[in-house]
Protein backbone atom coordinates (compact mmCIF):
# COMPACT_ATOMS: atom_id res chain seq x y z
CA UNK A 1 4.43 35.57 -8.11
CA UNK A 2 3.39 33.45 -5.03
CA UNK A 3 5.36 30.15 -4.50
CA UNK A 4 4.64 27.03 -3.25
CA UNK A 5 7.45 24.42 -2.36
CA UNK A 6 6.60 20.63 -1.85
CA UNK A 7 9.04 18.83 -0.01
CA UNK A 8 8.98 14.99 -1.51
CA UNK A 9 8.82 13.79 -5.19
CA UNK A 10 6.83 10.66 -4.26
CA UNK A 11 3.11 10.21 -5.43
CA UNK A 12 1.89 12.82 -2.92
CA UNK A 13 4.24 15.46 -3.99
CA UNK A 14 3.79 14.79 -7.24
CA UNK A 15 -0.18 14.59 -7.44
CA UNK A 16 -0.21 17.44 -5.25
CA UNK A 17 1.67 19.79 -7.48
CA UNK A 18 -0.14 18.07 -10.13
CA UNK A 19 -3.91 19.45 -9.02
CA UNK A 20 -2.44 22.48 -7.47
CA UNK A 21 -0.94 23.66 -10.63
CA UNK A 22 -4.41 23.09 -12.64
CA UNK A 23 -5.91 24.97 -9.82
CA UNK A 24 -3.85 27.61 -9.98
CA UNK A 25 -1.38 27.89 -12.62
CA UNK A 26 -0.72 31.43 -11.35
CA UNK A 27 1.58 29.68 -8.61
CA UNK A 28 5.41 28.78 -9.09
CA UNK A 29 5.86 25.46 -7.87
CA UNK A 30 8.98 23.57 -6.62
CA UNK A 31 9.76 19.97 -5.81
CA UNK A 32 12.05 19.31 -4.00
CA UNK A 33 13.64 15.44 -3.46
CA UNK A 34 16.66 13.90 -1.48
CA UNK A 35 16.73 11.13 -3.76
CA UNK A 36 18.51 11.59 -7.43
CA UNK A 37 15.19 10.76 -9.00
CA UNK A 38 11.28 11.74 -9.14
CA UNK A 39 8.85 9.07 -7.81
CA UNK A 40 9.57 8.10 -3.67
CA UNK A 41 8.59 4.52 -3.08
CA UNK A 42 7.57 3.64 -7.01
CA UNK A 43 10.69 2.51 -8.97
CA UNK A 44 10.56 0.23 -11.65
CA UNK A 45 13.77 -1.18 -13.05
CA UNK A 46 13.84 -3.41 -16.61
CA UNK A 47 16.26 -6.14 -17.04
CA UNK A 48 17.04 -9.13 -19.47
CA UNK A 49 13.75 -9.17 -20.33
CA UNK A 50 11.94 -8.64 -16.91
CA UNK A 51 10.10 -5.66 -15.82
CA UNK A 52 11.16 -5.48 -11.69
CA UNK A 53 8.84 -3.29 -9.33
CA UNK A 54 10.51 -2.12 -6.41
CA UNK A 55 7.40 -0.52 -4.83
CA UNK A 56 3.84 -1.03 -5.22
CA UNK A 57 3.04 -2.97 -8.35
CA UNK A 58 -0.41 -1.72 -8.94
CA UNK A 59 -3.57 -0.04 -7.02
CA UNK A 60 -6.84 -0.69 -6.07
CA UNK A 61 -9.94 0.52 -8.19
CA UNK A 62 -12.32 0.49 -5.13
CA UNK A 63 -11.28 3.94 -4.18
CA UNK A 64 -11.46 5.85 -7.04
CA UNK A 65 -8.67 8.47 -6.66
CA UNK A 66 -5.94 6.78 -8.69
CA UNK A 67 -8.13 5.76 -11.70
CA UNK A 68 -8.95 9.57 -11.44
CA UNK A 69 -5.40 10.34 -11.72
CA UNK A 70 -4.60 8.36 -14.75
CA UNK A 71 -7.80 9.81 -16.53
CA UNK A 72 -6.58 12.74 -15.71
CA UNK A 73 -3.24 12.39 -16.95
CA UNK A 74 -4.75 10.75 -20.08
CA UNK A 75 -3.25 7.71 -19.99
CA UNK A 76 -6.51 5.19 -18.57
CA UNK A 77 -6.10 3.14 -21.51
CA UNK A 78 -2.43 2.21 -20.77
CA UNK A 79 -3.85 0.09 -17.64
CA UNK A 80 -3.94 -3.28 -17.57
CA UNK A 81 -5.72 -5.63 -14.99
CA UNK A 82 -4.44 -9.05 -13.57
CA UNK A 83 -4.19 -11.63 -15.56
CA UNK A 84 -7.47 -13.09 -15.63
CA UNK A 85 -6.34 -17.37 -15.25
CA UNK A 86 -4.45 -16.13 -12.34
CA UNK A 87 -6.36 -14.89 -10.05
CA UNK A 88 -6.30 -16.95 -6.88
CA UNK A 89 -4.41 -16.62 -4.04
CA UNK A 90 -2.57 -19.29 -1.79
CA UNK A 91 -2.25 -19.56 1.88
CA UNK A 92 0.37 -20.81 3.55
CA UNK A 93 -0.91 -22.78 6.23
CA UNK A 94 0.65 -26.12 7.93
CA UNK A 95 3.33 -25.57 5.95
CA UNK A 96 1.74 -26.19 2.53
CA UNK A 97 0.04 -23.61 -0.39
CA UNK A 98 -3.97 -23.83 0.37
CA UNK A 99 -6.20 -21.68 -2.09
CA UNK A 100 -8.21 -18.86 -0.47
CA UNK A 101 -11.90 -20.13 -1.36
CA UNK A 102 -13.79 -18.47 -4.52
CA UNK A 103 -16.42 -16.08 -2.89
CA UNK A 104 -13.86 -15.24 0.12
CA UNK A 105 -14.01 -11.35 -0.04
CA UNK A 106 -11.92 -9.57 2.43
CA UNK A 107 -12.88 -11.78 5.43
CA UNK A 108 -16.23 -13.64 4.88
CA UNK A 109 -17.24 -16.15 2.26
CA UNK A 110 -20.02 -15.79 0.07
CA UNK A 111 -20.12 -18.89 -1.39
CA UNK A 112 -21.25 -21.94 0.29
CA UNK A 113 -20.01 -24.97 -1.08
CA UNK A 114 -16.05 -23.54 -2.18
CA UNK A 115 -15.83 -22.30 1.69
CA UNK A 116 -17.10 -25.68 2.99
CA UNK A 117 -14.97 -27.85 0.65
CA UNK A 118 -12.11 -25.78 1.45
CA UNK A 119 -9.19 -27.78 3.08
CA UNK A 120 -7.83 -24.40 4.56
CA UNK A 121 -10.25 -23.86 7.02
CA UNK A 122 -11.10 -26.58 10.31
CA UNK A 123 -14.59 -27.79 10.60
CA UNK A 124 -14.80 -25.72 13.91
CA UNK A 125 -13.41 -22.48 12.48
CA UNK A 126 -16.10 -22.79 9.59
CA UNK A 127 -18.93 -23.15 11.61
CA UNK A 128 -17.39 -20.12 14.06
CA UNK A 129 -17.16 -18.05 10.72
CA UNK A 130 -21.09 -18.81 9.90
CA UNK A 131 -21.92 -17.74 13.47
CA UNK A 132 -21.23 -14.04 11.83
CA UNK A 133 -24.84 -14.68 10.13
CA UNK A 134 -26.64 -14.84 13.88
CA UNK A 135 -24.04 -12.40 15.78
CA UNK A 136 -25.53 -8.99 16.60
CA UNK A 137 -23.28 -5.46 15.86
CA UNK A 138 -20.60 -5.21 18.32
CA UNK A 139 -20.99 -1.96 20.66
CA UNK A 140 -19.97 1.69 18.97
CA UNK A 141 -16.86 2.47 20.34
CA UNK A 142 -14.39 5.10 19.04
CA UNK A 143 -11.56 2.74 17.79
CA UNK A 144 -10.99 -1.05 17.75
CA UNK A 145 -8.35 -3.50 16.55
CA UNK A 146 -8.66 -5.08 12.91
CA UNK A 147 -7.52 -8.17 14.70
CA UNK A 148 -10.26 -7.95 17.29
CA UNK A 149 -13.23 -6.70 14.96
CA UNK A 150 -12.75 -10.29 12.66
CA UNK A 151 -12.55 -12.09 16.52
CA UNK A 152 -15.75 -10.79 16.95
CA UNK A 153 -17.61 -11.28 13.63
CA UNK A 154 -16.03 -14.55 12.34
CA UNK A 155 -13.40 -16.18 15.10
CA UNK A 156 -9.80 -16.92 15.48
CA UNK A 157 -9.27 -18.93 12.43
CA UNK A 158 -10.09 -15.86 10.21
CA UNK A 159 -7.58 -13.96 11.94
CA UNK A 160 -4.70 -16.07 11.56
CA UNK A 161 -5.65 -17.51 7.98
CA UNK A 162 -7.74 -14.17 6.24
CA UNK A 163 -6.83 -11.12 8.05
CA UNK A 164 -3.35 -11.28 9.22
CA UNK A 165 -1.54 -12.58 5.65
CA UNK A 166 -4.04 -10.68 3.66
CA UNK A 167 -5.58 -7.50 5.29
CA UNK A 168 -2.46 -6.50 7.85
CA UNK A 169 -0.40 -7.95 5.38
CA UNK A 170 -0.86 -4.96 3.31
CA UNK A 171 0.52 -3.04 6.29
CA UNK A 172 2.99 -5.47 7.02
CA UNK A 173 1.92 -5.13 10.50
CA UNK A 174 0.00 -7.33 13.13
CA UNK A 175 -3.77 -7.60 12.93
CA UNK A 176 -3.93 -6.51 16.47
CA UNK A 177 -2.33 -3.81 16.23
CA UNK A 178 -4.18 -1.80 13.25
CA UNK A 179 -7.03 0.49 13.58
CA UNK A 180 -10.16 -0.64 12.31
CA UNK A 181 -11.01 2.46 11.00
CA UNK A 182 -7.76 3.92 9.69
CA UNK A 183 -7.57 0.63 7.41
CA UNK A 184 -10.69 -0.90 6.88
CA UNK A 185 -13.56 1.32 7.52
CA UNK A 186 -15.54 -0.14 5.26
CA UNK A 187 -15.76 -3.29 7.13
CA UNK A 188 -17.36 -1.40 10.53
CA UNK A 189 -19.81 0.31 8.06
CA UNK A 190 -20.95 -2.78 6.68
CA UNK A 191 -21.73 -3.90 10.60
CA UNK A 192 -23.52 -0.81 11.04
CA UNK A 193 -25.43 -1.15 7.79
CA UNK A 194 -25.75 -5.12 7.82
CA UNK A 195 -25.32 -6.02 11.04
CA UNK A 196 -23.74 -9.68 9.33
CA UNK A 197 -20.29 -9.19 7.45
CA UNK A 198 -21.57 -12.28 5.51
CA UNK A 199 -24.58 -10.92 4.55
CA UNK A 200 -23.26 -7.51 3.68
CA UNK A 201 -20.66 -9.30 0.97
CA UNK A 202 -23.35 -11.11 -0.66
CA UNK A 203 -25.53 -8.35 -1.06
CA UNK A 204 -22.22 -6.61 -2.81
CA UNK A 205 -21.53 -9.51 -5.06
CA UNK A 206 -25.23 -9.83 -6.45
CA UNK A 207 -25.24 -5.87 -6.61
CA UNK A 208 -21.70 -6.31 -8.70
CA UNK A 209 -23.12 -8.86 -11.07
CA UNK A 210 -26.13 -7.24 -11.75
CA UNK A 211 -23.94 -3.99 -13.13
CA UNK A 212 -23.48 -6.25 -16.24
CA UNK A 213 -20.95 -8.24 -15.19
CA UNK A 214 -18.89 -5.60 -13.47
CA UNK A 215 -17.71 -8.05 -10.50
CA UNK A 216 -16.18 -9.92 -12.45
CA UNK A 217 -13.19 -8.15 -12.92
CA UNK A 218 -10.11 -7.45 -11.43
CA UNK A 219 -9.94 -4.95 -8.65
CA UNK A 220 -6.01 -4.14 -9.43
CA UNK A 221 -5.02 -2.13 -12.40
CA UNK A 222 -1.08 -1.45 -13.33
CA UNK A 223 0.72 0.17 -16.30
CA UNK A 224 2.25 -1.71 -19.23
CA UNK A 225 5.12 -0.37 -18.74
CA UNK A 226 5.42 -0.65 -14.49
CA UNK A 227 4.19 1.90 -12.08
CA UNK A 228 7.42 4.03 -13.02
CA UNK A 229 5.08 5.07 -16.02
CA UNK A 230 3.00 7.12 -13.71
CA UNK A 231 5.87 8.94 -12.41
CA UNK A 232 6.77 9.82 -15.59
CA UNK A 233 3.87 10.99 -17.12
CA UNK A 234 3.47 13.31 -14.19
CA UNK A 235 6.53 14.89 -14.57
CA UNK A 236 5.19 15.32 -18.09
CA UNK A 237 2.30 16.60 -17.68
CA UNK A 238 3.93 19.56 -15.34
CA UNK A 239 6.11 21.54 -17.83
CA UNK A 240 5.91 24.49 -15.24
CA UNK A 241 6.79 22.66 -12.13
CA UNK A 242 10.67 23.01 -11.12
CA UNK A 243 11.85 19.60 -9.85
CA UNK A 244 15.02 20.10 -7.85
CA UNK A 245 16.37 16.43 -6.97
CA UNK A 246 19.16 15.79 -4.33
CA UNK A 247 17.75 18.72 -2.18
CA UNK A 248 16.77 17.45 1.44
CA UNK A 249 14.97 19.90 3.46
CA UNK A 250 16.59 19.69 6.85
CA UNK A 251 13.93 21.50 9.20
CA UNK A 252 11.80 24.83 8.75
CA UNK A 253 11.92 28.19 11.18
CA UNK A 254 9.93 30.99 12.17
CA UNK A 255 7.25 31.52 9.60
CA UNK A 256 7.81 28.90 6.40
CA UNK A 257 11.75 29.56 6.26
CA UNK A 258 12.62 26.62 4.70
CA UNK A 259 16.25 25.06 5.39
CA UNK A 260 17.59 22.64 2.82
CA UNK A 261 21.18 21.02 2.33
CA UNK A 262 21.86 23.57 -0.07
CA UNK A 263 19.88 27.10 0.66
CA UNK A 264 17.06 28.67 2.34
CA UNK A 265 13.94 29.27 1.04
CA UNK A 266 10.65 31.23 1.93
CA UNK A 267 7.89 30.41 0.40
CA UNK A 268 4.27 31.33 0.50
CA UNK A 269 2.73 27.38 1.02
CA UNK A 270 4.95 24.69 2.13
CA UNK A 271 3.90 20.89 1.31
CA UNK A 272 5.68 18.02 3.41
CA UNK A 273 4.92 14.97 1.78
CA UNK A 274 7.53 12.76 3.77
CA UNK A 275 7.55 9.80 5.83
CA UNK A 276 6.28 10.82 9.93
CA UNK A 277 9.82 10.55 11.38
CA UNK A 278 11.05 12.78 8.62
CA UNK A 279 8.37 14.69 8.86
CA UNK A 280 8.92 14.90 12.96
CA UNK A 281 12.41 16.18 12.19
CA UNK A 282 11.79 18.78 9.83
CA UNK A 283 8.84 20.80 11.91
CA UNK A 284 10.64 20.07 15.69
CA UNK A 285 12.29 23.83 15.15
CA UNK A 286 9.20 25.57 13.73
CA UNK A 287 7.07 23.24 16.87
CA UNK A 288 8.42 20.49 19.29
CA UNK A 289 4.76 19.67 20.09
CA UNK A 290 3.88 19.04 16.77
CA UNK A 291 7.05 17.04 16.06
CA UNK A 292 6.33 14.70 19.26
CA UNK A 293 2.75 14.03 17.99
CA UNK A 294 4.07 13.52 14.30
CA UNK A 295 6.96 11.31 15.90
CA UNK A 296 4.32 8.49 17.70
CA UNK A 297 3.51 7.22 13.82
CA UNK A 298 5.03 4.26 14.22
CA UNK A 299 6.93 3.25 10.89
CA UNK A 300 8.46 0.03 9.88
CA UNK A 301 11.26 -1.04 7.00
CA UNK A 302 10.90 -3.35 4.65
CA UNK A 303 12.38 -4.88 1.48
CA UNK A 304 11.91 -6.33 -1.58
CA UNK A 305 13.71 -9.04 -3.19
CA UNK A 306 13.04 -10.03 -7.08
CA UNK A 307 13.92 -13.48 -8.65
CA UNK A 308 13.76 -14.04 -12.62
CA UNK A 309 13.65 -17.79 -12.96
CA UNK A 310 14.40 -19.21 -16.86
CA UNK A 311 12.00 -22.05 -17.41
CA UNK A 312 11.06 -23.04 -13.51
CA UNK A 313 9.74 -26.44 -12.72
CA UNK A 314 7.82 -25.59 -9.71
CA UNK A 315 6.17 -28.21 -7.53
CA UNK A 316 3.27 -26.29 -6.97
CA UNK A 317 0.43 -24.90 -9.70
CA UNK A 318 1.74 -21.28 -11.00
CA UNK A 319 -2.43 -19.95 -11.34
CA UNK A 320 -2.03 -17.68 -8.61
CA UNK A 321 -0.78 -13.87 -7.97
CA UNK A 322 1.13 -16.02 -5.52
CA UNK A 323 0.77 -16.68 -1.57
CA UNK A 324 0.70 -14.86 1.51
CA UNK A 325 1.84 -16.59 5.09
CA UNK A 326 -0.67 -17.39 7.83
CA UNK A 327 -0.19 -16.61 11.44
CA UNK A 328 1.83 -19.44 13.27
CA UNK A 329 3.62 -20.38 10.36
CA UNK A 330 7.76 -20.01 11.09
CA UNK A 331 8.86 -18.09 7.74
CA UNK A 332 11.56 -15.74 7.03
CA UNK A 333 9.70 -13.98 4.28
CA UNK A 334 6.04 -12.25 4.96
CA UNK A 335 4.89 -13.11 1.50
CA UNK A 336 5.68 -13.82 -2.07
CA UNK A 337 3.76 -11.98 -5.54
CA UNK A 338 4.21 -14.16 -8.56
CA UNK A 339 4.45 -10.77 -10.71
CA UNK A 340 4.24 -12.31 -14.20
CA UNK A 341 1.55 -14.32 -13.42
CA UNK A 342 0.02 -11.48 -11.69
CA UNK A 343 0.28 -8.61 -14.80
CA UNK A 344 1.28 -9.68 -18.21
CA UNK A 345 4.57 -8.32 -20.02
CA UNK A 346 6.95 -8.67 -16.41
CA UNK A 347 8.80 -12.15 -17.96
CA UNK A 348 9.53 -13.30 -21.19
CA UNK A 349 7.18 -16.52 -22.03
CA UNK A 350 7.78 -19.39 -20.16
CA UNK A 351 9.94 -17.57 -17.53
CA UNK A 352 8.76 -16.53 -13.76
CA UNK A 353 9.55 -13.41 -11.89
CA UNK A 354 8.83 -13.66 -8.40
CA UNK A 355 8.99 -10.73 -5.56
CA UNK A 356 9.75 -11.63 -2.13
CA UNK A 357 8.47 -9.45 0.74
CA UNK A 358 10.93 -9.22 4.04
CA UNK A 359 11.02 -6.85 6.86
CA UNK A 360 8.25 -5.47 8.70
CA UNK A 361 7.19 -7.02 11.94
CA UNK A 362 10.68 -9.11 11.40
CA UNK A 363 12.77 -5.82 10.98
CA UNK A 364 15.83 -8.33 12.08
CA UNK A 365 16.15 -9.45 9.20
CA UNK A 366 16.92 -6.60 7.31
CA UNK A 367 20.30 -6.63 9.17
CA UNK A 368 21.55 -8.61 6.66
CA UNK A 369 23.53 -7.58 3.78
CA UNK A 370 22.08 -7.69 -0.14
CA UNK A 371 23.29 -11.10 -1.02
CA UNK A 372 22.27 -12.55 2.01
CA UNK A 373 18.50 -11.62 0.94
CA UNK A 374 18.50 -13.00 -1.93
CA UNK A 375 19.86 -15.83 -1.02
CA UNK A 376 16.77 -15.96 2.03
CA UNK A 377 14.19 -15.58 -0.74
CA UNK A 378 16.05 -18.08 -2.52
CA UNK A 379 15.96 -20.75 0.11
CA UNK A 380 12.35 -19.88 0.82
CA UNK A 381 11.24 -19.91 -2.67
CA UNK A 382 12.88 -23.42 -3.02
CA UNK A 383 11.63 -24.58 0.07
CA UNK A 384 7.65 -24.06 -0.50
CA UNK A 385 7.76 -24.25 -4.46
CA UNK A 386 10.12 -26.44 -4.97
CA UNK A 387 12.21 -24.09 -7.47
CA UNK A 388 16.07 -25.08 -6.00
CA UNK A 389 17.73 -23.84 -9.85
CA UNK A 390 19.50 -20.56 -9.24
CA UNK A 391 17.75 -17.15 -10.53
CA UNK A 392 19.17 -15.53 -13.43
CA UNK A 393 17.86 -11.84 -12.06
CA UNK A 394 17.72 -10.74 -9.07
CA UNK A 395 17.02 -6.99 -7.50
CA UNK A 396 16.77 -5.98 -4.12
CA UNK A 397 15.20 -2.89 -2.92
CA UNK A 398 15.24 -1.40 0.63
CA UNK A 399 12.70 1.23 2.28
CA UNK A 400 14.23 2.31 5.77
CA UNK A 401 11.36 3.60 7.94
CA UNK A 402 8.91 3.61 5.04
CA UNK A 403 5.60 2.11 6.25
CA UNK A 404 3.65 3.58 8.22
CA UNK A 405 1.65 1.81 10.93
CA UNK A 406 -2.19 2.59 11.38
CA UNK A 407 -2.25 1.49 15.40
CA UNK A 408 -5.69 1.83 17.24
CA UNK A 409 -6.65 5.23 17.99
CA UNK A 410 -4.68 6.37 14.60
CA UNK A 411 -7.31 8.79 13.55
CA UNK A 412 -7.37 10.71 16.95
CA UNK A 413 -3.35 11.04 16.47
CA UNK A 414 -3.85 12.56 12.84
CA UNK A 415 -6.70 15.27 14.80
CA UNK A 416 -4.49 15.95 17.41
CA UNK A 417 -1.80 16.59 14.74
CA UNK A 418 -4.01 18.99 12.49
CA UNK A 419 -5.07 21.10 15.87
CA UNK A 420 -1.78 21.95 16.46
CA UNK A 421 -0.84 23.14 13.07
CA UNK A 422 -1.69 26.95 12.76
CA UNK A 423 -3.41 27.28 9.12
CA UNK A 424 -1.91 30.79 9.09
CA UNK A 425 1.17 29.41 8.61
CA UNK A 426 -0.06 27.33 5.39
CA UNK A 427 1.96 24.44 5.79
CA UNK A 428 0.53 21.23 5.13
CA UNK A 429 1.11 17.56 5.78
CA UNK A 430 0.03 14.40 3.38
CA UNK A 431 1.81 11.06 2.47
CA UNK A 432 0.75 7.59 3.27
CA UNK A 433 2.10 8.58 7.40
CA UNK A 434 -1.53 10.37 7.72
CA UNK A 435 -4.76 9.76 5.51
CA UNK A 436 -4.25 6.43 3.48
CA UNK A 437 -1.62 4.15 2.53
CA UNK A 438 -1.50 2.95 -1.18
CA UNK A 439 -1.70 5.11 -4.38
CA UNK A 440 -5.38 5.94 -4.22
CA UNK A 441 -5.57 7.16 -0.79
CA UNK A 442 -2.31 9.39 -1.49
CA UNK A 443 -3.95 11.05 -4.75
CA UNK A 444 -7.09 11.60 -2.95
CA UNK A 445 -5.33 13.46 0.23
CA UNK A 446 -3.15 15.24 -2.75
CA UNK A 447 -6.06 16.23 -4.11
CA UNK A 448 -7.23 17.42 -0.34
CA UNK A 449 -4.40 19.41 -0.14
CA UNK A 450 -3.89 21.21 -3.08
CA UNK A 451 -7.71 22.51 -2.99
CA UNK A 452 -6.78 23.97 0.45
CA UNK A 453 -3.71 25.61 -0.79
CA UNK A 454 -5.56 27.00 -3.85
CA UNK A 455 -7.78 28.69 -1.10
CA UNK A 456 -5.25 29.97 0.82
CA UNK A 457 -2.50 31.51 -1.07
């Protein structure tokens, strides 16, 4: 029997042996994990009544690959969306909590009078952000800034107020620093299509409300139970898959001779679902070129920190999913969810669990011990919400080297990568370092992958 081994239990590994074993369920499969449990980034911890997420808390429906997943799985009808009174998010900007205006999608608004009565935006940055409606496409060119693309189309403002708390902050990266079309594609192919971002958003809204009120929901679905549920219905649903956890796989040799903390292995397909400077390290034996280009993914850490509040009085309206931090603004945090106003079932009634985000751009920070996080988010929290009592749960969760960075030209790297790998050799690379960060995008390339493998082997 042929064998495949897939180095990294996260949602890549996972969904890849997933597909691969429906595919071909003639294969032995083996996954392999440093960690002493399935799942990589997606954790989900329950305690005195709070349901904690140490990873992502949800995905996007917008690319369809995760929804897929959980059809697939059978468990669609254990998703939940946010909760529908809380859907707003604040800005911080001038040091208090400003709304993003109703009919804001992405970067440009669609809706006249919220975006003009809006106190978050200057008179001058409003009327450079309606200039997008006159402004002709920008040039082609093979890669551009996120940061400089909204320049372009809607002015400085948007930058510092839309697309660096909301859009980079997804990356927890600078907007000037992403690739346009490693993060947000779409937006250069409304350009192309549209010519006007503005234009191009209000021809999606209509074309969302006329699908019988399909707009109108949330784009973010979870599980009742946390994202954990996901891991675990995998495992499930894979009765012939080995899992082997506290294995590391320390690099590879020759052709697929696979070194791990415990044995060597050769098998016939090798998946490395790992973060790039993992990744780098495991292939610089079987190819030092490959591991250089692997190695110029830039990755960041980050961490989490979760407060469970009994009974808050906040000073500030709890309607939101919570607030993200514009540009300028001198915070030690990068942004803060509101998680049980976000999904229902994460607090008892009348409590608030709140999840700070640290790290990133600020790696500094993460110098700091534990309690000293906690008691950052705590200060912060009190500070802009007014909520001084002390937390009766808190979790911190740390992901060393974890987030990948999409810089300009990102796509190129990722081609330069893929010529160098020798598809004789049948070993294959996915994880959020390469095509796609966030759940979706990691099921789809696991999806990629195993099809390939099911060729090959």
């Amino acid at each position: 029997m042929k064998r495949v081994l897939v180095a990294g239990a996260g949602i890549s590994g996972l969904a890849t042996a997933f597909y691969l074993g429906r595919q071909r369920p003639d294969l032995a499969i083996t996954v392999l994990d440093p960690r002493d449990r399935l799942g990589g980034v997606i954790t989900t911890q329950a305690r005195d009544g709070f349901l904690i997420e140490g990873g992502p808390d949800s995905f996007v429906l917008i690319k369809p690959w995760g929804l897929q997943l959980c059809r697939d799985l059978g468990i669609e009808k254990r998703l939940i969306p946010t909760d529908p009174a809380n859907r707003k998010v604040y800005i911080l900007a001038r040091r208090g909590l400003e709304p993003l205006p109703p009919g804001v999608m992405l970067t440009a608004p669609t809706q006249l009078l919220p975006f003009l009565h809006s106190r978050l935006f200057s008179w001058p940055g409003k009327i450079r952000m309606g200039m997008d409606l006159l402004l002709p496409r920008g040039q082609e060119q093979e890669d551009e800034s996120l940061g400089s693309f909204v320049r372009r189309r809607l002015g400085q403002e948007a930058v510092d107020k839309i697309a660096e708390p909301i859009l980079a902050g997804i990356f927890l990266s600078e907007a000037d620093r992403l690739s346009l079309r490693s993060t947000f594609p779409r937006l250069l192919d409304m350009e192309r299509e549209h010519r006007s971002l503005i234009l191009a958003f209000r021809r999606q809204a209509r074309e969302a409300k006329s699908r019988a009120g399909a707009g109108a929901g949330s784009p973010f679905r979870t599980l009742a139970g946390g994202m954990a549920e996901l891991i675990g219905c995998l495992r499930s649903a894979m009765p012939q898959v080995e899992f082997r956890t506290g294995v590391r796989v320390e690099r590879i040799e020759g052709s697929r001779k696979v070194i791990t903390n415990r044995e060597v292995l050769e098998p016939d397909a090798v998946v490395l679902a790992m973060p790039p400077p993992d990744c780098a390290g495991v292939v610089r034996g079987l190819s030092p070129a490959l591991a250089e280009k692997i190695a110029r993914i830039t990755t960041l850490s980050t961490a989490t920190v979760s407060l469970g509040y009994r009974r808050p009085a906040a000073r500030v309206p709890l309607d939101a999913t919570g607030f993200v931090i514009a540009r300028g603004e001198s915070r030690r945090i990068l942004a803060c969810t509101w998680s049980s106003k976000k999904f229902p079932g994460r607090a008892p009634d009348g409590d608030l669990l709140l999840r700070c985000f640290l790290g990133g751009k600020n790696g500094t920070i993460l110098q700091n011990d534990d309690g000293a996080l906690v008691q950052i988010a705590r200060e912060e929290v009190a500070d802009l919400m007014g909520m001084s009592d002390p937390p009766v749960v808190s979790a911190v969760y740390r992901w060393p080297l974890a987030n990948p960075i999409y810089e300009v030209g990102h796509e190129a790297r990722v081609r330069e990568i893929e010529a160098i790998l020798d598809p004789a050799l049948n070993i294959h690379l996915t994880g959020s370092g390469f095509r796609g960060i966030g759940i979706p995008d990691c099921v789809g390339d696991a999806m990629r992958v195993a099809g390939e493998i099911a060729r090959r082997t």
